[in-house]
C-alpha atoms as a PDB file:
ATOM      1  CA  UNK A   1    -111.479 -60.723 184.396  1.00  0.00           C
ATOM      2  CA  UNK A   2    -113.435 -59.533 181.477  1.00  0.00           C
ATOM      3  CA  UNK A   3    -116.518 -57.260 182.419  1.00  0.00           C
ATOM      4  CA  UNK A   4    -119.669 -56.095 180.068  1.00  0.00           C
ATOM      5  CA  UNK A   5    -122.222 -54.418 179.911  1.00  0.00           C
ATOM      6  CA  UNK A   6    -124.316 -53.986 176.455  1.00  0.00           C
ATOM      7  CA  UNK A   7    -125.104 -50.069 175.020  1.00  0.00           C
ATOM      8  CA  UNK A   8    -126.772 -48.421 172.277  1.00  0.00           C
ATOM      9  CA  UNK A   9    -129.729 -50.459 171.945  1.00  0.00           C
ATOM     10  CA  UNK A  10    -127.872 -53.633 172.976  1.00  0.00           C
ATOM     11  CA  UNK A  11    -125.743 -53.503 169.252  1.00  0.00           C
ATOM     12  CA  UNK A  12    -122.334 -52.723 171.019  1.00  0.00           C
ATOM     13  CA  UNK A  13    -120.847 -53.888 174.336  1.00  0.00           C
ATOM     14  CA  UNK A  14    -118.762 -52.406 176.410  1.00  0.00           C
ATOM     15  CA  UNK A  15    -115.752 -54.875 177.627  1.00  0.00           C
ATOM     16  CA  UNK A  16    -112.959 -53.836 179.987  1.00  0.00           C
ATOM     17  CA  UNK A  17    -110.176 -55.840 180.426  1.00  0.00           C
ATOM     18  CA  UNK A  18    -108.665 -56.617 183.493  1.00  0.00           C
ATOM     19  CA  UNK A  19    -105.554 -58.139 184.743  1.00  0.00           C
ATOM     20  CA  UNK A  20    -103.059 -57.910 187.636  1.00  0.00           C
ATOM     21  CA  UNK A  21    -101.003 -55.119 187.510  1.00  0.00           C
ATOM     22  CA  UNK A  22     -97.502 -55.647 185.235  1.00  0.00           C
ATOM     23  CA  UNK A  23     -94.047 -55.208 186.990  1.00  0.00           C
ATOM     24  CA  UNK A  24     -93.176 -52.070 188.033  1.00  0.00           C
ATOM     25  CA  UNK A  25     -92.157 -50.115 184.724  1.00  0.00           C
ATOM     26  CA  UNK A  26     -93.692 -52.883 182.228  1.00  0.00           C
ATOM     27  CA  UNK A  27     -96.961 -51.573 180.033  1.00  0.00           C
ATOM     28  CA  UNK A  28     -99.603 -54.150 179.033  1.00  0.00           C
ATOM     29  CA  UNK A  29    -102.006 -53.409 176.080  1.00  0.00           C
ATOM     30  CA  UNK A  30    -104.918 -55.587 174.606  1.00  0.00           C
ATOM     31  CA  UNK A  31    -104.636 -56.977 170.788  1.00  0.00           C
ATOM     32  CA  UNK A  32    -107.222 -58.379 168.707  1.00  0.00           C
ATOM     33  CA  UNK A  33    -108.935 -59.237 165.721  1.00  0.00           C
ATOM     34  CA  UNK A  34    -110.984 -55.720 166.445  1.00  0.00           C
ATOM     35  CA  UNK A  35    -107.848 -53.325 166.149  1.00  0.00           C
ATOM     36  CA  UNK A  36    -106.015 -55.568 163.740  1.00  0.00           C
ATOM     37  CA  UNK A  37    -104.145 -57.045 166.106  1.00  0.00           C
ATOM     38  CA  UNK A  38    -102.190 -54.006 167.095  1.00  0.00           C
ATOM     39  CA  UNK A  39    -100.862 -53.393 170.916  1.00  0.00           C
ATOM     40  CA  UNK A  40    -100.341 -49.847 170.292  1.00  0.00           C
ATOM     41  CA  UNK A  41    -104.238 -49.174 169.864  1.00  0.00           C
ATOM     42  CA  UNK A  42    -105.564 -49.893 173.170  1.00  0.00           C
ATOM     43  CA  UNK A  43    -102.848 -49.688 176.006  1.00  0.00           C
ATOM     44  CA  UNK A  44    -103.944 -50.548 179.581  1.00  0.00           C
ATOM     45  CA  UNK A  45    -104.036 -48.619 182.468  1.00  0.00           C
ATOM     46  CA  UNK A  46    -102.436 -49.351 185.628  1.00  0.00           C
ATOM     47  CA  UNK A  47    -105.061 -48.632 188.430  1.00  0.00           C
ATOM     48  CA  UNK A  48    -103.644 -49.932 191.690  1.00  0.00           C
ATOM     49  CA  UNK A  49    -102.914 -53.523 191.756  1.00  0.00           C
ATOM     50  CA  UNK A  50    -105.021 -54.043 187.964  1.00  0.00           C
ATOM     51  CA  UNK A  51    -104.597 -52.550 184.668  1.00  0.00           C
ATOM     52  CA  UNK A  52    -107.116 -52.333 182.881  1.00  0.00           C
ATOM     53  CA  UNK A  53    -108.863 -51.255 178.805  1.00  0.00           C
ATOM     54  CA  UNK A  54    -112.322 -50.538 177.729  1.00  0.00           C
ATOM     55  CA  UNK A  55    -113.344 -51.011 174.308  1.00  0.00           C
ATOM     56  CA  UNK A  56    -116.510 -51.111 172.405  1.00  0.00           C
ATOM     57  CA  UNK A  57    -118.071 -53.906 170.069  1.00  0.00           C
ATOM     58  CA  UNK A  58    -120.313 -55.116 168.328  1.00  0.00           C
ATOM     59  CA  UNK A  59    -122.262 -57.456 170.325  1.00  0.00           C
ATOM     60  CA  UNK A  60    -123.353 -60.325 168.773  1.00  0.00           C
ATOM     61  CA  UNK A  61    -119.967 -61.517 167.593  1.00  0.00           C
ATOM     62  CA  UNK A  62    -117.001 -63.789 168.777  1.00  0.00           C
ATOM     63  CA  UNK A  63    -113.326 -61.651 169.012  1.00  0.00           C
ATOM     64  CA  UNK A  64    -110.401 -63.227 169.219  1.00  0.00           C
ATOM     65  CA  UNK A  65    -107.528 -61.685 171.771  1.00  0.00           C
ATOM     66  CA  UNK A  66    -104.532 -61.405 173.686  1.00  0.00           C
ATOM     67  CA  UNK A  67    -102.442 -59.210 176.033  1.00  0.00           C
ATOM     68  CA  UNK A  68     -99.105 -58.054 175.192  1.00  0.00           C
ATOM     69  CA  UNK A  69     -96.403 -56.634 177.752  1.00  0.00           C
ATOM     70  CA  UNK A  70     -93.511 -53.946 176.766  1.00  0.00           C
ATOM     71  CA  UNK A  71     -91.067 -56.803 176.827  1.00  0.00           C
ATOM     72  CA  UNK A  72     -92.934 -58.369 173.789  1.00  0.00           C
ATOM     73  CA  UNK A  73     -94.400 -61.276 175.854  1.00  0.00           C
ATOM     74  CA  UNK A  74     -98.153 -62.525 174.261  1.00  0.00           C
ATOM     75  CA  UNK A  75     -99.963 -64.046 177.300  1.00  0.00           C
ATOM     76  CA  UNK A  76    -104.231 -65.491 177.136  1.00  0.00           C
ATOM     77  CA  UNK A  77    -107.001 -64.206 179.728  1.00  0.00           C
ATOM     78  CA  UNK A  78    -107.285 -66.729 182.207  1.00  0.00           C
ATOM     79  CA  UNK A  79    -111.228 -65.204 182.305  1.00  0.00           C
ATOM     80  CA  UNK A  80    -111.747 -65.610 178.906  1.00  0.00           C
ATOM     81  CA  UNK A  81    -114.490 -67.400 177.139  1.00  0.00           C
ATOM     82  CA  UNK A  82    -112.758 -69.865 175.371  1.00  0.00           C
ATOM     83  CA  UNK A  83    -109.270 -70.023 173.327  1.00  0.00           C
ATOM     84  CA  UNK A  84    -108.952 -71.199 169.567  1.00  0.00           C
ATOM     85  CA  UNK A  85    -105.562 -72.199 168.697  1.00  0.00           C
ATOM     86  CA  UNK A  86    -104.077 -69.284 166.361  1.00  0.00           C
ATOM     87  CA  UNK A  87    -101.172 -69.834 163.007  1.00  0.00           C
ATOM     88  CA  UNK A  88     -98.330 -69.180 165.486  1.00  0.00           C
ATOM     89  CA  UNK A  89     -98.763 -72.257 167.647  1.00  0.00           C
ATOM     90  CA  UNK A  90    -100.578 -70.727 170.622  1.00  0.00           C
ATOM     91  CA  UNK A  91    -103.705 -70.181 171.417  1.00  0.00           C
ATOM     92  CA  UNK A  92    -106.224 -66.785 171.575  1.00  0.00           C
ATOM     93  CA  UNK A  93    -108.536 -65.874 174.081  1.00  0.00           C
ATOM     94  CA  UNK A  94    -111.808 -65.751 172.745  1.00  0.00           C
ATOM     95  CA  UNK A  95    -114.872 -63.416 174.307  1.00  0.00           C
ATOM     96  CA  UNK A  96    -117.901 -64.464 172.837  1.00  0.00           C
ATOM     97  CA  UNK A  97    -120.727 -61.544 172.874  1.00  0.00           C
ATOM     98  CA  UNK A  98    -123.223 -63.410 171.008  1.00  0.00           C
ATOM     99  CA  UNK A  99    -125.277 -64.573 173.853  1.00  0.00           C
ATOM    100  CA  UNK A 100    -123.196 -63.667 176.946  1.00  0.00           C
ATOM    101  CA  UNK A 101    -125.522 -62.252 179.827  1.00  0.00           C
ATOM    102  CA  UNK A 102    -124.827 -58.741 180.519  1.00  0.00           C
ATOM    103  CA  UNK A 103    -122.054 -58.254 183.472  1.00  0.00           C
ATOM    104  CA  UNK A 104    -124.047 -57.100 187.133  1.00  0.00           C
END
């Protein structure tokens, strides 16, 4: 599940990410084009049975994604958008905040 809700004027969004909550001892994180694709810049946190990461961006832009596990495992957001197929042979979620309605 991917919730939103615009800020500052409407020019950023606020997205969390949420997904079911990883095996007991495995960390998930969130890696995209907007931290360079890094899973050690926004780690999720486990909150009961979800784990979940907020970031900010720009809205009125497409980002491309993924979730990554502890174990190295890359996995899509079955929420997301859309998915674009990336160099490595799989596919990224996509979360597209040019026209999305705000989240309720």
């Amino acid at each position: 599940m991917i919730q939103r809700e615009r800020m500052n004027g409407d020019e950023q969004t606020t997205v969390t990410f949420i997904v079911p909550a990883a095996a007991k001892g495995e960390k998930l994180s969130v890696a995209g084009d907007f931290n360079g694709w890094d899973p050690g810049q926004l780690p999720m946190t486990k909150r009961g049975k979800r784990c979940t990461a907020t970031a900010m961006l720009d809205t009125g832009r497409r980002y491309a994604f993924r979730y990554v596990s502890s174990d190295g495992r890359w996995f899509d957001d079955e929420a997301a958008d859309g998915y674009e197929p990336n160099d490595l042979g799989t596919t990224n979620s996509i979360i597209d905040l040019t026209a999305q309605p705000v989240d309720a």
